[in-house]
N, C-alpha and C. Protein backbone atom coordinates (compact mmCIF):
# COMPACT_ATOMS: atom_id res chain seq x y z
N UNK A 1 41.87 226.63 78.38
CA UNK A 1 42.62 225.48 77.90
C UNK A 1 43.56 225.95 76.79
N UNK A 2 45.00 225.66 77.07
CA UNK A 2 45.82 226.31 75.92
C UNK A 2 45.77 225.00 74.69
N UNK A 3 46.43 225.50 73.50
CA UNK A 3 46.81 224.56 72.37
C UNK A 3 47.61 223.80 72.68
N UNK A 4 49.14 223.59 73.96
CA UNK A 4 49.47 222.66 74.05
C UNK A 4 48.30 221.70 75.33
N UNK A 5 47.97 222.04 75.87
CA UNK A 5 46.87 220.89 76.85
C UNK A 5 46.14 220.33 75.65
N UNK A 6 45.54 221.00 74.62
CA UNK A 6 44.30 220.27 73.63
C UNK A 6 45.43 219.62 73.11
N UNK A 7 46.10 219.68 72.36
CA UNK A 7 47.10 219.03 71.84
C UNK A 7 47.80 217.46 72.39
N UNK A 8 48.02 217.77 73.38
CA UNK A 8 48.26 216.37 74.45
C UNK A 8 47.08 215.61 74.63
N UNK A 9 45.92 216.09 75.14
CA UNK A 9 44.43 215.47 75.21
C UNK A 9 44.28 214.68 73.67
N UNK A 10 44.84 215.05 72.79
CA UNK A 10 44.52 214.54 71.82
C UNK A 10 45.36 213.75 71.42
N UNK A 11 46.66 213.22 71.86
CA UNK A 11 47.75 212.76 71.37
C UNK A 11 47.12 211.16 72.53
N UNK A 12 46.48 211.83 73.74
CA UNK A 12 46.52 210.59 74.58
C UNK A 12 45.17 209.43 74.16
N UNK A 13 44.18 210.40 73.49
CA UNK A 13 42.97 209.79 73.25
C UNK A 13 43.53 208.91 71.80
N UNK A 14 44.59 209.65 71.03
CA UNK A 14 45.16 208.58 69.54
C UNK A 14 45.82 207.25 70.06
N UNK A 15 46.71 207.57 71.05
CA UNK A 15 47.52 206.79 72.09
C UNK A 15 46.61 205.69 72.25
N UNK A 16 45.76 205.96 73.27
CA UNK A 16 44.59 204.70 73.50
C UNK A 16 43.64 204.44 72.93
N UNK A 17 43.24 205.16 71.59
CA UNK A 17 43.06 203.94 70.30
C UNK A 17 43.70 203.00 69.83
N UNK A 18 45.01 203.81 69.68
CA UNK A 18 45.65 201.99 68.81
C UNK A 18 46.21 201.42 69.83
N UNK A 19 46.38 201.48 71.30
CA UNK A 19 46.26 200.54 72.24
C UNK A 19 45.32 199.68 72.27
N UNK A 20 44.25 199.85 71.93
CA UNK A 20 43.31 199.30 71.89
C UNK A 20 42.58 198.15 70.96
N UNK A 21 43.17 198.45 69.40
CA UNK A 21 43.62 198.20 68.00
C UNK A 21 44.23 197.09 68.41
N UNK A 22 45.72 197.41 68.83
CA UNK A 22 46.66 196.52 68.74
C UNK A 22 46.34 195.63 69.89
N UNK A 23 46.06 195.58 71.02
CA UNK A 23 44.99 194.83 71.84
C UNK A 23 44.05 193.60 71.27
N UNK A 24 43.52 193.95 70.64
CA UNK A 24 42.23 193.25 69.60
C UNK A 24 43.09 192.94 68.64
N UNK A 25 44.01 193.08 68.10
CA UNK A 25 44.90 191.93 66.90
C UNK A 25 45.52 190.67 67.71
N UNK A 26 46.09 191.38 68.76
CA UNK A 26 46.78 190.21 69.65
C UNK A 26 45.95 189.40 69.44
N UNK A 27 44.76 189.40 70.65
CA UNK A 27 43.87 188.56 70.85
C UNK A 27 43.32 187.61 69.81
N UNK A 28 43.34 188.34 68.81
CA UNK A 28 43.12 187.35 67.52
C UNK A 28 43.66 186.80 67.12
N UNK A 29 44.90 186.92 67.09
CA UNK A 29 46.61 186.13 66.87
C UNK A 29 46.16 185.64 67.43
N UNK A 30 46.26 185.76 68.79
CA UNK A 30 46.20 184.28 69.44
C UNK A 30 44.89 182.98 69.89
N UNK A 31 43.69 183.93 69.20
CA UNK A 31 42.84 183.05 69.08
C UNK A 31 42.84 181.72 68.01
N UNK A 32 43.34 182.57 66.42
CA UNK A 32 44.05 182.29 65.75
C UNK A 32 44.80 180.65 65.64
N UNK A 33 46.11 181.22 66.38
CA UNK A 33 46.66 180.15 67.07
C UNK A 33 46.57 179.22 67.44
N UNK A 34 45.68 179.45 68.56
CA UNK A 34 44.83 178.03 69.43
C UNK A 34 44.15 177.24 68.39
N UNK A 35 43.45 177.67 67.48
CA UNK A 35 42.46 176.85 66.71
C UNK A 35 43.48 176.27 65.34
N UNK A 36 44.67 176.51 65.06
CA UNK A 36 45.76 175.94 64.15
C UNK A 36 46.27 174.76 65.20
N UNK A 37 46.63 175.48 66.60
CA UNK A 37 47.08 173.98 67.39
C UNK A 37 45.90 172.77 67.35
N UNK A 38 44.66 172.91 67.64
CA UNK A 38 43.65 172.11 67.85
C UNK A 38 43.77 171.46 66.68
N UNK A 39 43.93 172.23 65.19
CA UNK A 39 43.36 171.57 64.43
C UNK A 39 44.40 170.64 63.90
N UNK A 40 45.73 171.06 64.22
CA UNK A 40 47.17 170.04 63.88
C UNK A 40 47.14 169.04 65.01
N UNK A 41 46.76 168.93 66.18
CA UNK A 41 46.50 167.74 67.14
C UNK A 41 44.95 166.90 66.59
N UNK A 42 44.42 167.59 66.03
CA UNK A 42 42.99 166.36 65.70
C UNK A 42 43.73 166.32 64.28
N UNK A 43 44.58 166.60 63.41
CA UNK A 43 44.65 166.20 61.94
C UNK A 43 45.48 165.41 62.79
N UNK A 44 46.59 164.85 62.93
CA UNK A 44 47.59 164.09 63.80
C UNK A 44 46.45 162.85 64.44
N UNK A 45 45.56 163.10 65.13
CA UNK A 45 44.58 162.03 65.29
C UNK A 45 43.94 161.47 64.57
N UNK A 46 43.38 162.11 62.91
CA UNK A 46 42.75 161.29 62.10
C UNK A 46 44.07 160.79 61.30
N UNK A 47 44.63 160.81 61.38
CA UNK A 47 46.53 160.37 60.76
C UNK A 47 46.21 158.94 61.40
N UNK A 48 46.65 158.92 62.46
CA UNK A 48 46.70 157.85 63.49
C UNK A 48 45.69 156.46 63.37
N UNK A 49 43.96 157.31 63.68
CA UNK A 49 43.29 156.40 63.49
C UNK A 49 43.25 155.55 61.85
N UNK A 50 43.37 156.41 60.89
CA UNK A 50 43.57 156.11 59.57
C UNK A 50 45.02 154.79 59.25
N UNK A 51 46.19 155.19 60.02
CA UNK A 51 47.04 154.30 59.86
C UNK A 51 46.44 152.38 60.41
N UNK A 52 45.70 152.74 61.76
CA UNK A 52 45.02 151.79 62.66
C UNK A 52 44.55 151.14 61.68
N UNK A 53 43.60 151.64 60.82
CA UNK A 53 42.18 151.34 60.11
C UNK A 53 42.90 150.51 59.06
N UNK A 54 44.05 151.07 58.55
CA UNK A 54 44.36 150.55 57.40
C UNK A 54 45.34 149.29 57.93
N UNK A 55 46.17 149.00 59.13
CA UNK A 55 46.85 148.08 59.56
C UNK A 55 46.13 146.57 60.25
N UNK A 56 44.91 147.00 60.64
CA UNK A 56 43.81 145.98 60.64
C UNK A 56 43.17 145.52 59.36
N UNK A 57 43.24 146.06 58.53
CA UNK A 57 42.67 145.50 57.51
C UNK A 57 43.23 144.92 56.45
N UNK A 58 45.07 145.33 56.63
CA UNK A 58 45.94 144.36 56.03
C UNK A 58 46.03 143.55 56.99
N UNK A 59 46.34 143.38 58.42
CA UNK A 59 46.72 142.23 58.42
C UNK A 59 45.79 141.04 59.31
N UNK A 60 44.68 141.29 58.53
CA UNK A 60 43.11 140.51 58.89
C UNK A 60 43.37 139.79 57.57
N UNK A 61 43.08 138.20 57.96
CA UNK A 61 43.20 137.38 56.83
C UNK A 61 41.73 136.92 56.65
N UNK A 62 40.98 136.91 55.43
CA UNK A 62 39.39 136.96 55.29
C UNK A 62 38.94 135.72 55.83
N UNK A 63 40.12 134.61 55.43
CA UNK A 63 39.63 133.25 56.00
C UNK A 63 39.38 132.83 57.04
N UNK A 64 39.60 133.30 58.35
CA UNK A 64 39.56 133.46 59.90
C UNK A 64 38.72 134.36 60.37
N UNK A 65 38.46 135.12 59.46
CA UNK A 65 37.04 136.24 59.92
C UNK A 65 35.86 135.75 59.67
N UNK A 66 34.75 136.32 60.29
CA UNK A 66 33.76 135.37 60.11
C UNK A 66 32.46 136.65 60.39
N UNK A 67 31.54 136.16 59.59
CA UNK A 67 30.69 137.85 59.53
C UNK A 67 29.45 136.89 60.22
N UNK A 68 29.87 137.55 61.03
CA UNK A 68 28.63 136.67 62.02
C UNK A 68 27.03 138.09 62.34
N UNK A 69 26.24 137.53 61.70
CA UNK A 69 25.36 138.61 61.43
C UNK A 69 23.87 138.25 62.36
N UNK A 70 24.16 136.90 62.79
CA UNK A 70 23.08 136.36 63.38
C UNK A 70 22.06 135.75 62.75
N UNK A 71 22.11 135.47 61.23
CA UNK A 71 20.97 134.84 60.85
C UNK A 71 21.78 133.48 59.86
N UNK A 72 23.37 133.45 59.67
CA UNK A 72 24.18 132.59 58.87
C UNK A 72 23.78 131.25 59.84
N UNK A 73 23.82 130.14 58.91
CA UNK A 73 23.22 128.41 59.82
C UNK A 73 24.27 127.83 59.32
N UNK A 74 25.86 128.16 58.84
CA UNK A 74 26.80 127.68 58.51
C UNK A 74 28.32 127.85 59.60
């Protein structure tokens, strides 16, 4: 085996380490990713339900509501 064959053998085995490296960052980027989208579509949903929550409860007038609990004889 000459010094340039070891030489190449060794350039290809560095080669497909950080192929490999950079492989496994992707993947994490983009695992990453996915879980920033999820979590900006469910913050966007507690947005939503929160606006709901608060638009029923302004425009619920107390006098027409009636807390019916099952034991009131009025």
């Amino acid at each position: 085996m000459s010094w340039l064959s070891l030489l190449l053998a060794l350039l290809k085995m560095a080669q497909s380490l950080f192929d490999y490296v950079e492989r496994n960052k992707l993947l994490d980027a983009g695992g990453a990713r996915a879980i920033q989208e999820q979590m900006e579509e469910l913050n966007g949903r507690v947005k939503k339900a929160l606006a709901a929550r608060d638009a029923v409860a302004r425009d619920a007038d107390a006098g027409k509501l009636h807390d019916d609990d099952g034991y009131r004889k009025d």
